[in-house]
C-alpha atoms as a PDB file:
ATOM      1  CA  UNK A   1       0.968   2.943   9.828  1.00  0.00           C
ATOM      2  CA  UNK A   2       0.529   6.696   9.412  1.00  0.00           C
ATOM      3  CA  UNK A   3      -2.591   7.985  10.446  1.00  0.00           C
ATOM      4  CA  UNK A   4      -4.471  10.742  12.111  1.00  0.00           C
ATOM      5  CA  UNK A   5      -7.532  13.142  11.825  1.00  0.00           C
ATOM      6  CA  UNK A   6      -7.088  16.126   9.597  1.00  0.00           C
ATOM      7  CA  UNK A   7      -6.570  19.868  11.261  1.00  0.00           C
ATOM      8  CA  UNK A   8      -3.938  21.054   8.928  1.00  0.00           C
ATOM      9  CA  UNK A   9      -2.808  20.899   4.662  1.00  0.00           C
ATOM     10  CA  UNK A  10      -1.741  17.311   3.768  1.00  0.00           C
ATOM     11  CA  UNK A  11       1.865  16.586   4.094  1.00  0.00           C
ATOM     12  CA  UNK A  12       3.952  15.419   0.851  1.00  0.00           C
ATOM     13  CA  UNK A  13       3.226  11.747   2.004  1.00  0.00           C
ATOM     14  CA  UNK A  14      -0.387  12.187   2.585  1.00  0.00           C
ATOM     15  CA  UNK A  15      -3.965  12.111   0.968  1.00  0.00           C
ATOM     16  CA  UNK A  16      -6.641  13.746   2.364  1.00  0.00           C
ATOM     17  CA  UNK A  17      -9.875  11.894   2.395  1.00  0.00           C
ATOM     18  CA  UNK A  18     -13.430  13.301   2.470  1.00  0.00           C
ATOM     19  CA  UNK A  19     -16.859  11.338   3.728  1.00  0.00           C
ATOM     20  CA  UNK A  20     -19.688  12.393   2.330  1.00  0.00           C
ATOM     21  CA  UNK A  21     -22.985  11.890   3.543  1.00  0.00           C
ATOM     22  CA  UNK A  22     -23.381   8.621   5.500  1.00  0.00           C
ATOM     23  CA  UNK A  23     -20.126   7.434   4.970  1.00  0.00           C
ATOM     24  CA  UNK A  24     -19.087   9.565   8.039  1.00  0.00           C
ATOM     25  CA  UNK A  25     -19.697   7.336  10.539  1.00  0.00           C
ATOM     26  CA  UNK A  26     -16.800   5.406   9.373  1.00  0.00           C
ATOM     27  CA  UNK A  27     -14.626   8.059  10.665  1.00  0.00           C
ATOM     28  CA  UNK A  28     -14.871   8.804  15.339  1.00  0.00           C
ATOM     29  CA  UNK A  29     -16.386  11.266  16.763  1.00  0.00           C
ATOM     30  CA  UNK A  30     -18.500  11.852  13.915  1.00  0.00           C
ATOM     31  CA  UNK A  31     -15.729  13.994  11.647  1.00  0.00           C
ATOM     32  CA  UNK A  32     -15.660  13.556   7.826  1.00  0.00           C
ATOM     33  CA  UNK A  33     -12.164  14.266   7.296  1.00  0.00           C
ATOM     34  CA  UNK A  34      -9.164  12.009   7.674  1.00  0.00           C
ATOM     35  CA  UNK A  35      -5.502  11.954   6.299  1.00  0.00           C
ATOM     36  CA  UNK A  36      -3.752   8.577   5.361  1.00  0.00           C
ATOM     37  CA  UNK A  37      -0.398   7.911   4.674  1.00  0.00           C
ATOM     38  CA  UNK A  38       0.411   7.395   0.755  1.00  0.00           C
ATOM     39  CA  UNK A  39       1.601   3.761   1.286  1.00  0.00           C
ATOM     40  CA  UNK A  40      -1.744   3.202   3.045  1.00  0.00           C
ATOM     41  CA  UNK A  41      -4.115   4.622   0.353  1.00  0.00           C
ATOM     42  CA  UNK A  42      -2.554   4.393  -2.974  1.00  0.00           C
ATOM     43  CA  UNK A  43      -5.906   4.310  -4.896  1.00  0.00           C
ATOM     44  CA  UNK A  44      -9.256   4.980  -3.748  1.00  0.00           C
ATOM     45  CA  UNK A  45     -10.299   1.388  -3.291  1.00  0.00           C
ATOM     46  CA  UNK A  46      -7.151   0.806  -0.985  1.00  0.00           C
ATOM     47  CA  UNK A  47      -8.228   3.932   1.079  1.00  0.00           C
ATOM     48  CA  UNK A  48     -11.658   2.175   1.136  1.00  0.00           C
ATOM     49  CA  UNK A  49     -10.761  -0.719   2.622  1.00  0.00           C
ATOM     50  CA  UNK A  50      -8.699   0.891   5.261  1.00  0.00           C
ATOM     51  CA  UNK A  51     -12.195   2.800   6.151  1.00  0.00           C
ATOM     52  CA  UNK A  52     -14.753  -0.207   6.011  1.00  0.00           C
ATOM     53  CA  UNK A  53     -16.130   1.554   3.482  1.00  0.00           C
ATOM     54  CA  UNK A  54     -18.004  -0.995   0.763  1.00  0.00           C
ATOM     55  CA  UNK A  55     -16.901  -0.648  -2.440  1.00  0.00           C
ATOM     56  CA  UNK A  56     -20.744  -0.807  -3.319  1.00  0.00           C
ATOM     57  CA  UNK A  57     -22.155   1.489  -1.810  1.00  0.00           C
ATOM     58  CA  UNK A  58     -19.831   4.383  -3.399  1.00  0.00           C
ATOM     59  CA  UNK A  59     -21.900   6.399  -6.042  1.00  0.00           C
ATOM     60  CA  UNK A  60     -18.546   8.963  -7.237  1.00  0.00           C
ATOM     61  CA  UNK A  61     -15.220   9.259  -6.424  1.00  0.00           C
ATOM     62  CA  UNK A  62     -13.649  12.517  -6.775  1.00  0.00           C
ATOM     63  CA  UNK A  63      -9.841  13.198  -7.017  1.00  0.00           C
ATOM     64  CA  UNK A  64      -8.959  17.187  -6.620  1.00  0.00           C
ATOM     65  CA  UNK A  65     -12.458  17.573  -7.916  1.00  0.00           C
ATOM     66  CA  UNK A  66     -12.418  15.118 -11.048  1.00  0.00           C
ATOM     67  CA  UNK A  67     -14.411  12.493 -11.396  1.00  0.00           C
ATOM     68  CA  UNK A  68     -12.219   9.151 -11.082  1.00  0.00           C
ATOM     69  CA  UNK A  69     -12.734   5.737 -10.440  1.00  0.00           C
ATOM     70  CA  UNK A  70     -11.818   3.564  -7.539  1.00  0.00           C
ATOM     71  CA  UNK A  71      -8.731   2.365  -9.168  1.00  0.00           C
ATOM     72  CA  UNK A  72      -7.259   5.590 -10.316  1.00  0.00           C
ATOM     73  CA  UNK A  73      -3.642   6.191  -8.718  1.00  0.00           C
ATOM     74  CA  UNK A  74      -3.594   8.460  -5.587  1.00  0.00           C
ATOM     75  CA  UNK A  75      -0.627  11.381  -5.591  1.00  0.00           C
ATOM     76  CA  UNK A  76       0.908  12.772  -2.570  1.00  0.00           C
ATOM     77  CA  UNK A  77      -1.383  15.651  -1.474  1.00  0.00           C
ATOM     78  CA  UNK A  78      -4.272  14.470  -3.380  1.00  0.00           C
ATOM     79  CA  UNK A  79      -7.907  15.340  -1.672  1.00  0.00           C
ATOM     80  CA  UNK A  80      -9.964  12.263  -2.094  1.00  0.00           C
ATOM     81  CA  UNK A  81     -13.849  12.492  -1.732  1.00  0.00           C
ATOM     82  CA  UNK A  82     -16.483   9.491  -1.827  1.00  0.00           C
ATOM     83  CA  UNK A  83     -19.833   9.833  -1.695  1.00  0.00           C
ATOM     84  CA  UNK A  84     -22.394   6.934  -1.457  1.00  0.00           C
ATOM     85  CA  UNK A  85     -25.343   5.910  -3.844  1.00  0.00           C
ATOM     86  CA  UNK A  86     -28.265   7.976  -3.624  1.00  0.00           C
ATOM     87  CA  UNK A  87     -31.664   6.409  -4.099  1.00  0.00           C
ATOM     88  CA  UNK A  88     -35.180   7.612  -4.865  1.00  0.00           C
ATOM     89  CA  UNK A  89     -37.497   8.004  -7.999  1.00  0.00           C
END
């Protein structure tokens, strides 16, 4: 499996994913940014479960900046950003 922490542009094979928030402590030493190997994230729920991050607890997924839904199709170089549920009154 392809993987390692992002310090450079996404490769042809590769989707960048963004943490927001919380969900950053599902990435070490406390980064926010990680890049995945196509086969290993093809949609934003697969990329998910690779993180341990609940499907649940996501409040927006964002593909290159557009709203999308867990299920949309990722494409090589995509940027992939979740951010979790935000509560309060």
């Amino acid at each position: 499996m392809t993987e390692h922490i992002a310090s450079q542009h996404a490769c042809q094979d590769t989707v960048t994913i963004i943490l927001r928030g919380y969900f950053g402590r599902h990435l070490p030493d406390g980064r926010r940014t990680m890049v995945l190997s196509l086969a290993d994230a093809p949609t934003p729920r697969a990329a998910m479960a690779r993180l341990s991050v609940p499907a649940g607890a996501v409040g927006l997924v964002l593909i290159n900046r557009e709203q999308a839904t867990i299920d949309t199709p990722l494409h090589a170089g995509d940027t992939l950003e979740l951010l979790p549920l935000l509560g309060g009154g």
